[in-house]
C-alpha atoms as a PDB file:
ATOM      1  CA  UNK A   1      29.603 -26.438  45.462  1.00  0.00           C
ATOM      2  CA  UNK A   2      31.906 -25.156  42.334  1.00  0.00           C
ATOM      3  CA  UNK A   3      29.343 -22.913  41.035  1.00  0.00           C
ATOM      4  CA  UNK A   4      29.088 -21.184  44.984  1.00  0.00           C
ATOM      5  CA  UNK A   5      33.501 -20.747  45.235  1.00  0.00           C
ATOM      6  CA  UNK A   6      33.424 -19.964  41.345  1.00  0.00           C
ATOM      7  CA  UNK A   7      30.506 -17.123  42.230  1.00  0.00           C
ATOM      8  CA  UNK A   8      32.763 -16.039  45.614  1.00  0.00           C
ATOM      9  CA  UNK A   9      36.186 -15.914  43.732  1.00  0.00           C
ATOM     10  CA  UNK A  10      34.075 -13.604  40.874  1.00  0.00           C
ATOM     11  CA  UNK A  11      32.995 -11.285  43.596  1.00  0.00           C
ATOM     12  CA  UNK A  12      36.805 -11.323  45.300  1.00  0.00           C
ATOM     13  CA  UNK A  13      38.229 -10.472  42.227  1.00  0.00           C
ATOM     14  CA  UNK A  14      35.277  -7.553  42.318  1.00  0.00           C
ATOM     15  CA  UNK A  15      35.463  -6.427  45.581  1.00  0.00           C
ATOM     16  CA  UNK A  16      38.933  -6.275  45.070  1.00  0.00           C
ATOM     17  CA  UNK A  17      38.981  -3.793  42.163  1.00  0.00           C
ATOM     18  CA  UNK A  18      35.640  -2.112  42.866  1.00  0.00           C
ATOM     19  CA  UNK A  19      34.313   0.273  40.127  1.00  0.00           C
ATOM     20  CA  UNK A  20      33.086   3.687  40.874  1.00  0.00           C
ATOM     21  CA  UNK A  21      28.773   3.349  41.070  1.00  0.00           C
ATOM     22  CA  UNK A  22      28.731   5.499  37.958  1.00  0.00           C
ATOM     23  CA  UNK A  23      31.026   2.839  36.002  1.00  0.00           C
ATOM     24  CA  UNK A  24      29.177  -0.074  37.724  1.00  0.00           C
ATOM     25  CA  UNK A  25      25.737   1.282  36.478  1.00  0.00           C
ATOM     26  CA  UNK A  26      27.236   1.780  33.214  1.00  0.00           C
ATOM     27  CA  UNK A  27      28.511  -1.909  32.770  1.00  0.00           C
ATOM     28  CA  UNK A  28      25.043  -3.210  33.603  1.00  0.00           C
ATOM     29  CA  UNK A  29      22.990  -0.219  31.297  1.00  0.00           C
ATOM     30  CA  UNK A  30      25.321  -1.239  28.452  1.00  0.00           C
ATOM     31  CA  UNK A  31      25.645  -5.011  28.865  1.00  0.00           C
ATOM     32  CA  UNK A  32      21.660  -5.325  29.538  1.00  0.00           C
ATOM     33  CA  UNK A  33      21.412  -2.932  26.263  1.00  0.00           C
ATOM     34  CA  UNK A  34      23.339  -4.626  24.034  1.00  0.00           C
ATOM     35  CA  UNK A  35      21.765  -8.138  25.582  1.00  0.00           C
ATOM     36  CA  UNK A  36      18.301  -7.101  24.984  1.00  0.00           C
ATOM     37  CA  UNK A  37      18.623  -6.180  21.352  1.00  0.00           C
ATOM     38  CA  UNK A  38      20.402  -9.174  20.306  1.00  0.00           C
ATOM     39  CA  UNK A  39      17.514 -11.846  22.027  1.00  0.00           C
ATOM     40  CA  UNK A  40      14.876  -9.315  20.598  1.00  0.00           C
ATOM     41  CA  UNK A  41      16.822  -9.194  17.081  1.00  0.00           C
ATOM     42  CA  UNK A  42      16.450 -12.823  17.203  1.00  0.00           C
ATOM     43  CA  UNK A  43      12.956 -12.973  17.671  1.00  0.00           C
ATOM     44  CA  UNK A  44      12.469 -10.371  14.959  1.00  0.00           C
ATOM     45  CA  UNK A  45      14.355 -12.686  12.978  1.00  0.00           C
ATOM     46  CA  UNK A  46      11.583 -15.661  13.752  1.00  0.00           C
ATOM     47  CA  UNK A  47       8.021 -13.368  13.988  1.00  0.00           C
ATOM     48  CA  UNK A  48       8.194 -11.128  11.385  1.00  0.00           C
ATOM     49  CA  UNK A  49       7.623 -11.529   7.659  1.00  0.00           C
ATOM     50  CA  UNK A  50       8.683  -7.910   7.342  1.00  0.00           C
ATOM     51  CA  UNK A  51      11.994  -7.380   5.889  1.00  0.00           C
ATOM     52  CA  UNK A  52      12.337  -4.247   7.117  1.00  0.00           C
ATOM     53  CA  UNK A  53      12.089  -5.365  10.610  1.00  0.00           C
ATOM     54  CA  UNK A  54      14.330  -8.200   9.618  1.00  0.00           C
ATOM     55  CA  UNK A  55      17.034  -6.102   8.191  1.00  0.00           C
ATOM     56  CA  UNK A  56      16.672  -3.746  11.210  1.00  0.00           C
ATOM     57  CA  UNK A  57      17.116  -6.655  13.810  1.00  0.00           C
ATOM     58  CA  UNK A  58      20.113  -8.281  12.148  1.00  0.00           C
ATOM     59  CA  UNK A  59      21.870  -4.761  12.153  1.00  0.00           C
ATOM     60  CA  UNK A  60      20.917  -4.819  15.864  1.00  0.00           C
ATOM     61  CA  UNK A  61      22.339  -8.344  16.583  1.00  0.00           C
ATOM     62  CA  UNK A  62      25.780  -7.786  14.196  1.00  0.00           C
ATOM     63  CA  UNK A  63      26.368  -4.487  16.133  1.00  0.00           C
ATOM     64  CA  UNK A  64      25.295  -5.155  19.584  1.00  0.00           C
ATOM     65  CA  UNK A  65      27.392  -8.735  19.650  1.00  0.00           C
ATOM     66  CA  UNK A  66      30.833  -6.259  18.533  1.00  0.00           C
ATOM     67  CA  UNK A  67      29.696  -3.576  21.601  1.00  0.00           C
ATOM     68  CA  UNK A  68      29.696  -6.689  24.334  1.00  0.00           C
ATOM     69  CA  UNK A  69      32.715  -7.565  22.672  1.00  0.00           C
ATOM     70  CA  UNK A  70      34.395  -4.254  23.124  1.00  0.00           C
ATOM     71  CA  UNK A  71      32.671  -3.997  26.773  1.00  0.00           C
ATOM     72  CA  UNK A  72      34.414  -6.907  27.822  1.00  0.00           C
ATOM     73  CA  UNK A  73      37.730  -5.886  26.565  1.00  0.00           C
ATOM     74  CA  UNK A  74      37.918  -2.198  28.178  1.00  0.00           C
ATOM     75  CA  UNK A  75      36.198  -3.695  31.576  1.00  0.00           C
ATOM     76  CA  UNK A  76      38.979  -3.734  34.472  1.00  0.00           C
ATOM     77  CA  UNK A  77      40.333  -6.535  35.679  1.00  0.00           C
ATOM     78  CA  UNK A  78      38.623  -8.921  37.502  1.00  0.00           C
ATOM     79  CA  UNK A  79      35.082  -6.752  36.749  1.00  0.00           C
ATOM     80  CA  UNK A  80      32.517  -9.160  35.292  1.00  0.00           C
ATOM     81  CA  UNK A  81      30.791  -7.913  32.077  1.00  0.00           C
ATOM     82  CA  UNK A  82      27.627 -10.300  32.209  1.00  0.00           C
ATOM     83  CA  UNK A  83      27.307 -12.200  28.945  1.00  0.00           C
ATOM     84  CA  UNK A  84      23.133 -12.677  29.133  1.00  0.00           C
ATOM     85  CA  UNK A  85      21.357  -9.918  30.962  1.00  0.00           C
ATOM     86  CA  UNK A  86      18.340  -8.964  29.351  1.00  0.00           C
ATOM     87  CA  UNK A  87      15.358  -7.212  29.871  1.00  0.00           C
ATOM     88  CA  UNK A  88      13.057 -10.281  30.405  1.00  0.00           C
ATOM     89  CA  UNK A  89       9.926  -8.302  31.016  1.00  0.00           C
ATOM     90  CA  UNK A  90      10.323  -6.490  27.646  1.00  0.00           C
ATOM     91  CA  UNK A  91      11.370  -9.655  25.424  1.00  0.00           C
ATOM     92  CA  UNK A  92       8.341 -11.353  27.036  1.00  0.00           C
ATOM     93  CA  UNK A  93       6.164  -8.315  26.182  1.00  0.00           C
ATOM     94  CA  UNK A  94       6.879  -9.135  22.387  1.00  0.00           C
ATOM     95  CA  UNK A  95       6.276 -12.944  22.723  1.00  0.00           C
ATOM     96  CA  UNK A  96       2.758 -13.596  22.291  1.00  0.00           C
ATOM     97  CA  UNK A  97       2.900 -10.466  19.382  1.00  0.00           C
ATOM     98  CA  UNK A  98       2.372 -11.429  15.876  1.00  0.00           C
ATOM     99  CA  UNK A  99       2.815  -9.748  12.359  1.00  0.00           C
ATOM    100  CA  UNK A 100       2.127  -5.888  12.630  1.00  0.00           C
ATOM    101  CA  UNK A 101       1.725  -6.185  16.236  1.00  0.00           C
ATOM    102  CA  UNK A 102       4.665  -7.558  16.583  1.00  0.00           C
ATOM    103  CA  UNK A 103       6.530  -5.267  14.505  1.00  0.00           C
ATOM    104  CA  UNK A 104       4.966  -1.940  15.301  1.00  0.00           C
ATOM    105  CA  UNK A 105       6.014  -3.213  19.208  1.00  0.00           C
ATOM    106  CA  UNK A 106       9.473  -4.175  18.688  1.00  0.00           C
ATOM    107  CA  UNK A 107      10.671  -0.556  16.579  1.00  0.00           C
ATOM    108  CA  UNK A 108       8.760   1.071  19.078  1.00  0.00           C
ATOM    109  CA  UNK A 109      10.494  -0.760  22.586  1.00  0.00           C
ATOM    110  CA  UNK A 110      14.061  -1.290  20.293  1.00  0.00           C
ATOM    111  CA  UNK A 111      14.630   0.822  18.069  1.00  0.00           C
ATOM    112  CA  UNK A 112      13.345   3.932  19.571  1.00  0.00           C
ATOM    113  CA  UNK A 113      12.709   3.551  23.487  1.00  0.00           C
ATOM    114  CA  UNK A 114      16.010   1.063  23.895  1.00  0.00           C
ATOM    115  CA  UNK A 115      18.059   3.485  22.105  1.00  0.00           C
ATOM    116  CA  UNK A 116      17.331   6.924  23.819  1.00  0.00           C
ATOM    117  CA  UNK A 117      18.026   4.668  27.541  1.00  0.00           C
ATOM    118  CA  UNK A 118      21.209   3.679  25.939  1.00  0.00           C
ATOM    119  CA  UNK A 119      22.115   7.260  24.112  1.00  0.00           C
ATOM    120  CA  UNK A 120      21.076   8.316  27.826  1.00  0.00           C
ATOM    121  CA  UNK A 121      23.545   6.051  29.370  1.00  0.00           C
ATOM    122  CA  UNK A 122      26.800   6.035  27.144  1.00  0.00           C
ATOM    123  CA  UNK A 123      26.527   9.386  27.390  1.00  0.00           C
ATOM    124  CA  UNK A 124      26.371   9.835  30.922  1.00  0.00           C
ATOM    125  CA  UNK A 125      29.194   7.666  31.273  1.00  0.00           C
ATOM    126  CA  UNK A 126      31.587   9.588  28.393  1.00  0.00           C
ATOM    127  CA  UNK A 127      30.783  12.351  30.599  1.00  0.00           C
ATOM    128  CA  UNK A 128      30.881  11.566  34.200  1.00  0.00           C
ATOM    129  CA  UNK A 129      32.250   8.206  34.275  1.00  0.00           C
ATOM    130  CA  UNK A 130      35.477   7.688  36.576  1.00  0.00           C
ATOM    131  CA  UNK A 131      37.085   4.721  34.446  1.00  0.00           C
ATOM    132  CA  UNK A 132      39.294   6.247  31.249  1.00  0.00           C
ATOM    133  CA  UNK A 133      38.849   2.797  28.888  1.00  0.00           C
ATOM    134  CA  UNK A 134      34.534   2.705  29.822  1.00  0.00           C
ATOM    135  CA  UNK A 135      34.395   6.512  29.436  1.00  0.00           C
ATOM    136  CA  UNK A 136      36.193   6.033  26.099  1.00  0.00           C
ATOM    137  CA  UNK A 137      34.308   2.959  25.338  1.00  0.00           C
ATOM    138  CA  UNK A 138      31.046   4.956  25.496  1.00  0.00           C
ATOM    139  CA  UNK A 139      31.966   7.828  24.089  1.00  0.00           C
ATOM    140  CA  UNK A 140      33.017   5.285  20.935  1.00  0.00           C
ATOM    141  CA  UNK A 141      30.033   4.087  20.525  1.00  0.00           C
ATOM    142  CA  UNK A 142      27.501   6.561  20.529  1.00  0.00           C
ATOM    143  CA  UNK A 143      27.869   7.535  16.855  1.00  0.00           C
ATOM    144  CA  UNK A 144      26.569   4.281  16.422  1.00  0.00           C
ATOM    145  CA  UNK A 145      24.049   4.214  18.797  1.00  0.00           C
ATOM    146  CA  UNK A 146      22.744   7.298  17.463  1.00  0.00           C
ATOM    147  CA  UNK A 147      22.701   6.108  14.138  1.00  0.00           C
ATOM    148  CA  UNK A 148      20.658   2.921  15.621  1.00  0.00           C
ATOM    149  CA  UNK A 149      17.721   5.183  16.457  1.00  0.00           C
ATOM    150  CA  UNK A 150      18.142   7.283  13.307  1.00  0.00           C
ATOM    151  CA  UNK A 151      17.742   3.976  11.166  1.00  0.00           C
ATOM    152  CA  UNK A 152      15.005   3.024  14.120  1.00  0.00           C
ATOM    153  CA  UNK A 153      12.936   6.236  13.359  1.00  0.00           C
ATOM    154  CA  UNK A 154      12.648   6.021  10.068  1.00  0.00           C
ATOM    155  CA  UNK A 155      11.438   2.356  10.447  1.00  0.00           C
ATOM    156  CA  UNK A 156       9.030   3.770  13.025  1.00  0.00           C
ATOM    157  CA  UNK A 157       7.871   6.326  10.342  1.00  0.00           C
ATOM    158  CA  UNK A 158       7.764   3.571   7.381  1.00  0.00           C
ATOM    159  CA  UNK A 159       5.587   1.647   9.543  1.00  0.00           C
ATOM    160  CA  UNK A 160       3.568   4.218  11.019  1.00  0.00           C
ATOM    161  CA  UNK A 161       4.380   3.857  14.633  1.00  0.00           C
ATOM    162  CA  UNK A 162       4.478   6.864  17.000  1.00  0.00           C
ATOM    163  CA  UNK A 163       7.417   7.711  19.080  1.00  0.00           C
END
């Protein structure tokens, strides 16, 4: 019974300061984002022998644990930024992947496919987003993005995977 009047008071306090559909896409884009590349970064972490790939995902986790940090202090009051919302189909796409499989899957799905959806999304947000602290929030943090799938295409290219 708490966990139903705990869920109803979250979506009162929503419903009572509702975000624009542009703002509320952008909170779940960016939250299932920055979600996605830290569960991945910790699977890197525990399937590859690659450092590389290692190196790669623990950039990934340090930076996308500071965004959802960030997210959840611009976010409006009483607007939930969810803490786990991953991509389940794509983290279970990597599971039974091992060693170059593995590797040549996750730069290809994280570092280069994740990060053009996100470029995609902070940027539609800095530029048509209706909140002033999420607009700035995005527009923030696509230098870093961008440098994400810089530093993800030239893993792609040291490993030989196509874009």
């Amino acid at each position: 019974m708490t966990t139903v009047s705990s869920h109803t008071e979250s979506s009162a306090k929503t419903a009572a300061n509702p975000l624009p559909a542009v703002d509320r896409d952008f909170v779940h884009a960016a939250t299932m984002t920055t979600s996605t590349q830290i569960d991945a970064g910790k699977m890197a972490h525990k399937s590859t022998s690659n450092p590389d790939v290692r190196a790669f995902a623990r950039h990934m986790i340090a930076d996308c644990m500071r965004l959802t940090v960030q997210l959840k202090a611009v976010a409006p009051h009483g607007v939930e930024v969810p803490k786990d919302n991953s991509d389940i189909a794509l983290l279970e796409s990597l599971m039974p992947l091992t060693g170059a499989d593995f590797d040549h899957a996750y730069v290809r799905k994280l570092g280069l496919e994740s990060h053009r959806q996100a470029i995609a999304a902070f940027e539609k947000e800095a530029k048509e987003g209706e909140n002033p602290s999420l607009k700035e929030a995005a527009l923030n943090a696509l230098p870093t993005l961008r440098e994400h799938y810089l530093m993800g295409q030239k893993l792609a290219q040291k490993l030989g995977v196509s874009e």
